[in-house]
C-alpha atoms as a PDB file:
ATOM      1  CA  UNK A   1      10.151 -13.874  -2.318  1.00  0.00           C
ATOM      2  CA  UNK A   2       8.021 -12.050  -4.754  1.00  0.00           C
ATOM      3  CA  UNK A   3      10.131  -9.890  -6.828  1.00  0.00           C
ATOM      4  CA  UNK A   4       6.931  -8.119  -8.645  1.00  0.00           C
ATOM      5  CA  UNK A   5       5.299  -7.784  -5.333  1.00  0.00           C
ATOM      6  CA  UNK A   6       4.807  -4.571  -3.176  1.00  0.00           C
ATOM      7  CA  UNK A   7       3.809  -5.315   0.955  1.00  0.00           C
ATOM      8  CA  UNK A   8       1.753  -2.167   1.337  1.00  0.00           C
ATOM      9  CA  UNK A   9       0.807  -1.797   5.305  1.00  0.00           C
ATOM     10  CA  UNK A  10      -1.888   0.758   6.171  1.00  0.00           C
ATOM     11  CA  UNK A  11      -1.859   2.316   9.314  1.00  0.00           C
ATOM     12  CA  UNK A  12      -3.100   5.640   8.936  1.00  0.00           C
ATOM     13  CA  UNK A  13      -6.086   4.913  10.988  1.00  0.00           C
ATOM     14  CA  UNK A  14      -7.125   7.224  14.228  1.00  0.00           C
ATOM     15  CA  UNK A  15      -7.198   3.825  16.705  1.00  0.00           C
ATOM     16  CA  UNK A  16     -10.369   5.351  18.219  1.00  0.00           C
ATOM     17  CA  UNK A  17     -12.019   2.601  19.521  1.00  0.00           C
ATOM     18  CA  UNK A  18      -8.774   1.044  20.876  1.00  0.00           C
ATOM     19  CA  UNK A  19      -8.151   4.094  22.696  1.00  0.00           C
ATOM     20  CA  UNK A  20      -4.151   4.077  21.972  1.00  0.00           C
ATOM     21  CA  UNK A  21      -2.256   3.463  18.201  1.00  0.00           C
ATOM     22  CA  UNK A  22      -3.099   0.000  16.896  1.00  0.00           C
ATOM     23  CA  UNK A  23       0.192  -0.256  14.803  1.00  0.00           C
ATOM     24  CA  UNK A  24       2.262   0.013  18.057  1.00  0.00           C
ATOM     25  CA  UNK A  25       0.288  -2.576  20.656  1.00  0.00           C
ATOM     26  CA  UNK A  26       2.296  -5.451  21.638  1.00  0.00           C
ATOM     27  CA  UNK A  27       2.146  -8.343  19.115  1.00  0.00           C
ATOM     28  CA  UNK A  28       0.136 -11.694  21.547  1.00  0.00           C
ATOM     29  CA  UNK A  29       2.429 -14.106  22.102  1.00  0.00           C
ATOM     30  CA  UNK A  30       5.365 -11.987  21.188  1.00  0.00           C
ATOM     31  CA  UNK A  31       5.230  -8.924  23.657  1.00  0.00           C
ATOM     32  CA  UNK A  32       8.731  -7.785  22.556  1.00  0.00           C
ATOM     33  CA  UNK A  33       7.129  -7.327  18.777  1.00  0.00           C
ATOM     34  CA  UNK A  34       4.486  -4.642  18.151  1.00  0.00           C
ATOM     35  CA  UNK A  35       1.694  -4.928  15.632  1.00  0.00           C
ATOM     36  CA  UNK A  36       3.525  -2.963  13.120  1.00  0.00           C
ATOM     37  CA  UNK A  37       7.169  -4.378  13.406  1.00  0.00           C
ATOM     38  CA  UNK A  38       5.640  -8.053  13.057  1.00  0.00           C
ATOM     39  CA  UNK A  39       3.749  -7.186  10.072  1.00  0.00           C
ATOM     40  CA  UNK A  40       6.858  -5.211   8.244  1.00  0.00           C
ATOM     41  CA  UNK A  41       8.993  -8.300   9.022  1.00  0.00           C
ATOM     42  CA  UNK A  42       6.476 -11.005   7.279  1.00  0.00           C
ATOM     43  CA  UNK A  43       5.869  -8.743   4.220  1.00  0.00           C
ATOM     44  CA  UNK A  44       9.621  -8.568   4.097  1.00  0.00           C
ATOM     45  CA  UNK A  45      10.167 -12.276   3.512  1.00  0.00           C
ATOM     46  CA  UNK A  46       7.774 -12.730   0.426  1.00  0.00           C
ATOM     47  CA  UNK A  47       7.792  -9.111  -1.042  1.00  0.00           C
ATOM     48  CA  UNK A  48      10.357  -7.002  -2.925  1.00  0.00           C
ATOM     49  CA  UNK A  49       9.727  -3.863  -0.957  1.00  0.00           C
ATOM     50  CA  UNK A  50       6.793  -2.981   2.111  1.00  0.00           C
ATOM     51  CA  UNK A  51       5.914   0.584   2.065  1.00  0.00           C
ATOM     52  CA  UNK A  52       3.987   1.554   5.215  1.00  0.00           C
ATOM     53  CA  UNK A  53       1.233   4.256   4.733  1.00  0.00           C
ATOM     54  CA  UNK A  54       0.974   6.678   7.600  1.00  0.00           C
ATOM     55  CA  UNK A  55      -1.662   8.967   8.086  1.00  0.00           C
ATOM     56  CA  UNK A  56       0.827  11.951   8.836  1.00  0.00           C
ATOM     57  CA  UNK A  57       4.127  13.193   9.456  1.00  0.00           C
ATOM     58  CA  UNK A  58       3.701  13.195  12.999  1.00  0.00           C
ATOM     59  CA  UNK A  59       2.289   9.300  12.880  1.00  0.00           C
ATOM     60  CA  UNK A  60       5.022   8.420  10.190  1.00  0.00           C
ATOM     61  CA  UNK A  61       7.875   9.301  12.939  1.00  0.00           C
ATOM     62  CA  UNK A  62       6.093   7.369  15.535  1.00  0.00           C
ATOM     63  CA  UNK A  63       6.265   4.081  13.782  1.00  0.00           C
ATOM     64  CA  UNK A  64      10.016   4.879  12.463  1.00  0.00           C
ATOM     65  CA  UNK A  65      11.692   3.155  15.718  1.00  0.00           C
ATOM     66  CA  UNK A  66       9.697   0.116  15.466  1.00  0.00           C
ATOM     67  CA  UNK A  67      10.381  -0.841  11.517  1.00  0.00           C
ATOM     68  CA  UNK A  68      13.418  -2.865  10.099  1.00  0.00           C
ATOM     69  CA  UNK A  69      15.446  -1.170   7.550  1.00  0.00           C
ATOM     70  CA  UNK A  70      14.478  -0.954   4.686  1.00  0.00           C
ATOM     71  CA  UNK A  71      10.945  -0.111   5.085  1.00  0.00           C
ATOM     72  CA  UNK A  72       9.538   2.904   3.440  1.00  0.00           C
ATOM     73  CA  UNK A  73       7.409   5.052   5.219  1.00  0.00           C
ATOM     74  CA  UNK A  74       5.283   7.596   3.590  1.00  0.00           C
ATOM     75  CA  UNK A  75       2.246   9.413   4.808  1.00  0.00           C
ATOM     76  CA  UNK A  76      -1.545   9.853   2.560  1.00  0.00           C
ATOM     77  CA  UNK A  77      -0.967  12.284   0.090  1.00  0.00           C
ATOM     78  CA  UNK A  78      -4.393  13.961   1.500  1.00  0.00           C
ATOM     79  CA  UNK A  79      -4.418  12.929   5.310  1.00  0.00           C
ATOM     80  CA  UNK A  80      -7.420  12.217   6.726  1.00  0.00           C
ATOM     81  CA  UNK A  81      -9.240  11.144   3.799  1.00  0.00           C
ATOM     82  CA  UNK A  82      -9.553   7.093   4.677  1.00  0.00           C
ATOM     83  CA  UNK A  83      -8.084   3.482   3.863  1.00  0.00           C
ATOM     84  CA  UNK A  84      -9.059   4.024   0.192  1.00  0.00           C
ATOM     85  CA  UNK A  85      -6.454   6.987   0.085  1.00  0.00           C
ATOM     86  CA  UNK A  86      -4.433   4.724   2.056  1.00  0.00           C
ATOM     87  CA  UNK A  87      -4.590   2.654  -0.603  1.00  0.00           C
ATOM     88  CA  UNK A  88      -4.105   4.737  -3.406  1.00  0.00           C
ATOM     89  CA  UNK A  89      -0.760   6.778  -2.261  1.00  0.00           C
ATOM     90  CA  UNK A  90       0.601   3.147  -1.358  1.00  0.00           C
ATOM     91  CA  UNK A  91       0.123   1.951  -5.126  1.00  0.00           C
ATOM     92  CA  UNK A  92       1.228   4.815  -6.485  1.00  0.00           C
ATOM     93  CA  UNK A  93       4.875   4.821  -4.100  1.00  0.00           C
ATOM     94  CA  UNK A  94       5.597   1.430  -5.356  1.00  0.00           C
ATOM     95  CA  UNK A  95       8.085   0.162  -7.734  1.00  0.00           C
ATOM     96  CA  UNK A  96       6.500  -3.354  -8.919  1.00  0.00           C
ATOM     97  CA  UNK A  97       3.102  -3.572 -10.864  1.00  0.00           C
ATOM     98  CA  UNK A  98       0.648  -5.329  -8.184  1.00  0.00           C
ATOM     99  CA  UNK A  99       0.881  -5.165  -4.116  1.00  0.00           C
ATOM    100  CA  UNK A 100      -0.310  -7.289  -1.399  1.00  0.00           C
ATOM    101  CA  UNK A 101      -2.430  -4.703   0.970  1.00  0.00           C
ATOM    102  CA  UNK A 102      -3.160  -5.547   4.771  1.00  0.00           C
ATOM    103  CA  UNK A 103      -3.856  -3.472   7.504  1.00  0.00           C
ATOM    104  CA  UNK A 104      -2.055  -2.704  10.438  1.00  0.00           C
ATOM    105  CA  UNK A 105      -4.618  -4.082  12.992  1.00  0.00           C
ATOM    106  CA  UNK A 106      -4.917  -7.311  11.399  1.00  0.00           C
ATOM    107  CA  UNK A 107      -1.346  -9.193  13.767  1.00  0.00           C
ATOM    108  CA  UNK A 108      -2.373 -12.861  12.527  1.00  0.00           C
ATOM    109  CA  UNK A 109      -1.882 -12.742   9.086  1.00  0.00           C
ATOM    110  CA  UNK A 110      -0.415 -16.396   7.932  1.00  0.00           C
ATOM    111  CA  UNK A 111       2.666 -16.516   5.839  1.00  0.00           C
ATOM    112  CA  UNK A 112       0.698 -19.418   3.796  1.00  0.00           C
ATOM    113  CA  UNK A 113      -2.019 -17.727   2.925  1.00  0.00           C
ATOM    114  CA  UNK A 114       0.331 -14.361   1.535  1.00  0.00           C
ATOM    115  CA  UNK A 115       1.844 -17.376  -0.685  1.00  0.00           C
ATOM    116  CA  UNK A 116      -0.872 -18.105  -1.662  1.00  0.00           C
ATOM    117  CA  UNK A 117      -2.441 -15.166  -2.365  1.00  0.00           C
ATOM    118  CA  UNK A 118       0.482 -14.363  -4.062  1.00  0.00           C
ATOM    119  CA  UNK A 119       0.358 -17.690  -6.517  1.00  0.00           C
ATOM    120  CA  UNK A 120      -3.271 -16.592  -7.933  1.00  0.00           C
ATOM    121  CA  UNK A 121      -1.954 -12.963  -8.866  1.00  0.00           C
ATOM    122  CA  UNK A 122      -3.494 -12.085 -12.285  1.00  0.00           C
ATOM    123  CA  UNK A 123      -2.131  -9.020 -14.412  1.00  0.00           C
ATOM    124  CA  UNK A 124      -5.501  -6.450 -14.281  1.00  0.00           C
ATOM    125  CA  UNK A 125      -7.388  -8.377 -11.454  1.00  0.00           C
ATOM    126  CA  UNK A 126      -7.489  -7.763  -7.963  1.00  0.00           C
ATOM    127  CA  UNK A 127      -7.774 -10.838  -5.878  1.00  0.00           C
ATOM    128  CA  UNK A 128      -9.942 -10.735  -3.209  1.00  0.00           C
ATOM    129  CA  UNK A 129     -10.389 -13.086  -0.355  1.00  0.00           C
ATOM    130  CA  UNK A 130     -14.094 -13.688   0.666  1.00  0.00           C
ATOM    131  CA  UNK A 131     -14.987 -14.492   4.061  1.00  0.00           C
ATOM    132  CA  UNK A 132     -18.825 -15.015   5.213  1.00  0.00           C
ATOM    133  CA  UNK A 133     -19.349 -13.641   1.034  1.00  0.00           C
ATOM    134  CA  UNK A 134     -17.445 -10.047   2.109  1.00  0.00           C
ATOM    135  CA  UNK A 135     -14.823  -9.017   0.256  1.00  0.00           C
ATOM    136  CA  UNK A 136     -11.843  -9.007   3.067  1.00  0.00           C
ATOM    137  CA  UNK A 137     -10.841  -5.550   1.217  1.00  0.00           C
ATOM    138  CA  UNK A 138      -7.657  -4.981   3.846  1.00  0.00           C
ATOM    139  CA  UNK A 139      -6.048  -8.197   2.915  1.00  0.00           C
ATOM    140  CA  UNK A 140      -5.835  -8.462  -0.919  1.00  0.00           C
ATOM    141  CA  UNK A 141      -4.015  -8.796  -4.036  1.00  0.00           C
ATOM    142  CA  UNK A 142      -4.251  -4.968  -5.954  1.00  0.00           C
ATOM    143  CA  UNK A 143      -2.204  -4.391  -9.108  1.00  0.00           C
ATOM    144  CA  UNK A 144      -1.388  -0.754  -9.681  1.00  0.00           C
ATOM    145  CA  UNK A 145      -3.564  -0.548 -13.205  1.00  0.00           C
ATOM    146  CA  UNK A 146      -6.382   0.074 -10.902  1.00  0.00           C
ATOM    147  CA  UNK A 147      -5.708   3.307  -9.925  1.00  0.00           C
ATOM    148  CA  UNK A 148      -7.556   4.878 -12.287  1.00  0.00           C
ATOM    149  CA  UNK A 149     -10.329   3.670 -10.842  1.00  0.00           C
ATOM    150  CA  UNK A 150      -9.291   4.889  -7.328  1.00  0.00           C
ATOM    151  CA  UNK A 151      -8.984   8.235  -8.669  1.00  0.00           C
ATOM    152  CA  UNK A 152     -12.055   7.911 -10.042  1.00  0.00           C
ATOM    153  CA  UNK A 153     -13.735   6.915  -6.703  1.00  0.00           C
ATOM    154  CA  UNK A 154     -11.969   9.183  -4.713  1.00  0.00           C
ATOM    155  CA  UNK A 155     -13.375  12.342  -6.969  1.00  0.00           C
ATOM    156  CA  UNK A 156     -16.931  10.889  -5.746  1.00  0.00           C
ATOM    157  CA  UNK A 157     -15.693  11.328  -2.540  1.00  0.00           C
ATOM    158  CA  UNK A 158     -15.586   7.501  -1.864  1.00  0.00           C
ATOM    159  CA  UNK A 159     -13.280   6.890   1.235  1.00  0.00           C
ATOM    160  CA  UNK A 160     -13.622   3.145   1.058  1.00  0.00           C
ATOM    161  CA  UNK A 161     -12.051   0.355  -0.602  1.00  0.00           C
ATOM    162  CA  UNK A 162     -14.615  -1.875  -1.266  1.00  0.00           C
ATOM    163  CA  UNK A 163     -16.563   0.748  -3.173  1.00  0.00           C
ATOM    164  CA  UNK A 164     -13.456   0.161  -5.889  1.00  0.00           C
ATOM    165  CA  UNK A 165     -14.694  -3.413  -6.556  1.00  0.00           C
ATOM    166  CA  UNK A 166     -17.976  -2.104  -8.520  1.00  0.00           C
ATOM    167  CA  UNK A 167     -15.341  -0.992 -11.188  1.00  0.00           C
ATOM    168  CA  UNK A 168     -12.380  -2.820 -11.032  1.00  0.00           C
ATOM    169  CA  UNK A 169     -11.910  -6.786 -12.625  1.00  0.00           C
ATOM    170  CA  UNK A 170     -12.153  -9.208  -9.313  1.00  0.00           C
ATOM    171  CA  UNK A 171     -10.942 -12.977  -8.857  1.00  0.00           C
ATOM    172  CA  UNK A 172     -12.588 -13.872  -5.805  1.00  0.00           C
ATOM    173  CA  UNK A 173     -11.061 -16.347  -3.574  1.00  0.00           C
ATOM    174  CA  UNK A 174     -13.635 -18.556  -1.885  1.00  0.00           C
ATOM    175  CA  UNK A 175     -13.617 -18.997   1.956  1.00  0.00           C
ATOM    176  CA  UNK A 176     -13.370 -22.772   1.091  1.00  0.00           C
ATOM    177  CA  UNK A 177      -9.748 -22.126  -0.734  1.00  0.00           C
ATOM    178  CA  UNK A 178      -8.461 -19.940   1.709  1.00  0.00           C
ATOM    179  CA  UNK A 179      -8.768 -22.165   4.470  1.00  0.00           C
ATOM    180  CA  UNK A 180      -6.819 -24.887   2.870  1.00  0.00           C
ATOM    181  CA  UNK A 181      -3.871 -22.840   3.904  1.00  0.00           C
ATOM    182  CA  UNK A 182      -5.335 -20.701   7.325  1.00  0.00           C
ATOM    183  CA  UNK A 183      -7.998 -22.985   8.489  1.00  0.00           C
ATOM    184  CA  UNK A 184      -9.222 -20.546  11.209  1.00  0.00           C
ATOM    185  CA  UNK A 185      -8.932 -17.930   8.942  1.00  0.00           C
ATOM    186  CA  UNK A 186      -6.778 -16.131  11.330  1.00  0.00           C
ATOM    187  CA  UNK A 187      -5.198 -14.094   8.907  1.00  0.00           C
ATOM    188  CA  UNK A 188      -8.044 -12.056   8.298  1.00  0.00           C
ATOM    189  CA  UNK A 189      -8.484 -10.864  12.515  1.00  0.00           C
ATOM    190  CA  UNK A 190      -8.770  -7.286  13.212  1.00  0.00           C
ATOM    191  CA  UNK A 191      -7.619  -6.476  17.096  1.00  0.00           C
ATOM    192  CA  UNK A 192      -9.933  -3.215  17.232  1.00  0.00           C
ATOM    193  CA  UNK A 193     -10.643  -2.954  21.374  1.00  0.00           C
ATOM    194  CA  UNK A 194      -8.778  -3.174  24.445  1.00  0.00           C
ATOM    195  CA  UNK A 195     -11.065  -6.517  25.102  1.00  0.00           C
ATOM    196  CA  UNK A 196     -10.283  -8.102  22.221  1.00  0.00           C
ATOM    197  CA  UNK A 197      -6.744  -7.748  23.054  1.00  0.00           C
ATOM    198  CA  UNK A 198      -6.957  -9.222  25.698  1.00  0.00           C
ATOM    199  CA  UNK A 199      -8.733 -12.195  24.075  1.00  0.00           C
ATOM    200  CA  UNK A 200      -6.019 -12.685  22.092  1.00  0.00           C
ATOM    201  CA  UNK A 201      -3.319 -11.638  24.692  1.00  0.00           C
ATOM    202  CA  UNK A 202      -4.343 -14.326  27.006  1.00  0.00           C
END
């Protein structure tokens, strides 16, 4: 348990191309979990607080029924804007100075590699898992100092998150380190289609 640590959940997106909301599909291999509920419960074991960032009122009271107390819930403090505001009313709701970020549509995320994610968290750096040389923006390590910068980007009229990295200070974790701890690199698996759902389902 990280008690400087923020689990920040975002799952404010509009689930088009699944054709139903992503944050409530049944976890695979666990169809009595959704997406969401699984996710709130792992954050829960190695972070101080988990905030999850809805897109809306409306979407906020959806997901209320399927978190474990205490989760916060708040909603983008301009809706419909994108993960990077996602991102930014998340860091600014929470309490401790850095936050470990995922996104609601990503069900395999390892509790080894949030440790260890955790265990290369630098003051002013966000730490940022590489897969195939792309930043996996939707599973990192983000202290709050950067939001500066998001406010900056977001004035642009930048929507996403991996525009921030042009700005910010970055301590890139090679794809080599992270699979000492998820070899398959499972953690970082969107479920974005009914088909791949199934995939995984099966």
């Amino acid at each position: 348990m990280s008690d400087t640590t923020t689990g920040i959940i975002l799952a404010g997106g509009q689930s088009s191309r699944m054709g139903r909301d992503k944050a409530l599909l049944p976890l695979p291999g666990a169809q009595t979990m959704t997406f969401v509920s699984h996710l709130a419960t792992l954050l829960s074991s190695v972070c101080r607080e988990v905030i999850l960032v809805a897109r809306d009122q409306p979407q906020a009271d959806l997901y209320l029924p399927h978190l474990p107390s205490p989760i916060r819930v708040i909603t983008d403090l301009t809706p419909h804007v994108g993960p990077l505001m996602g991102l930014y009313s998340g860091l600014r709701a929470m309490t401790t100075p850095q936050a470990v970020v995922t996104a609601v549509d990503m069900p395999f995320v390892q509790p080894a590699l949030l440790t260890f994610l955790l265990s290369q968290a630098q003051p002013d750096k966000v730490v940022m898992p590489m897969v195939d040389d792309v930043p996996q923006v939707l599973l990192a390590l983000y202290p709050q100092s950067v939001l500066p910068w998001i406010e900056q980007r977001l004035r642009e009229g930048r929507r996403d998150p991996r525009s921030l990295l042009a700005l910010v200070p970055v301590l890139p974790i090679k794809e080599a380190q992270l699979r000492t701890v998820d070899p398959q690199l499972r953690s970082f698996v969107n479920v974005n289609t009914p088909e791949e759902l199934s995939f995984y389902s099966s």
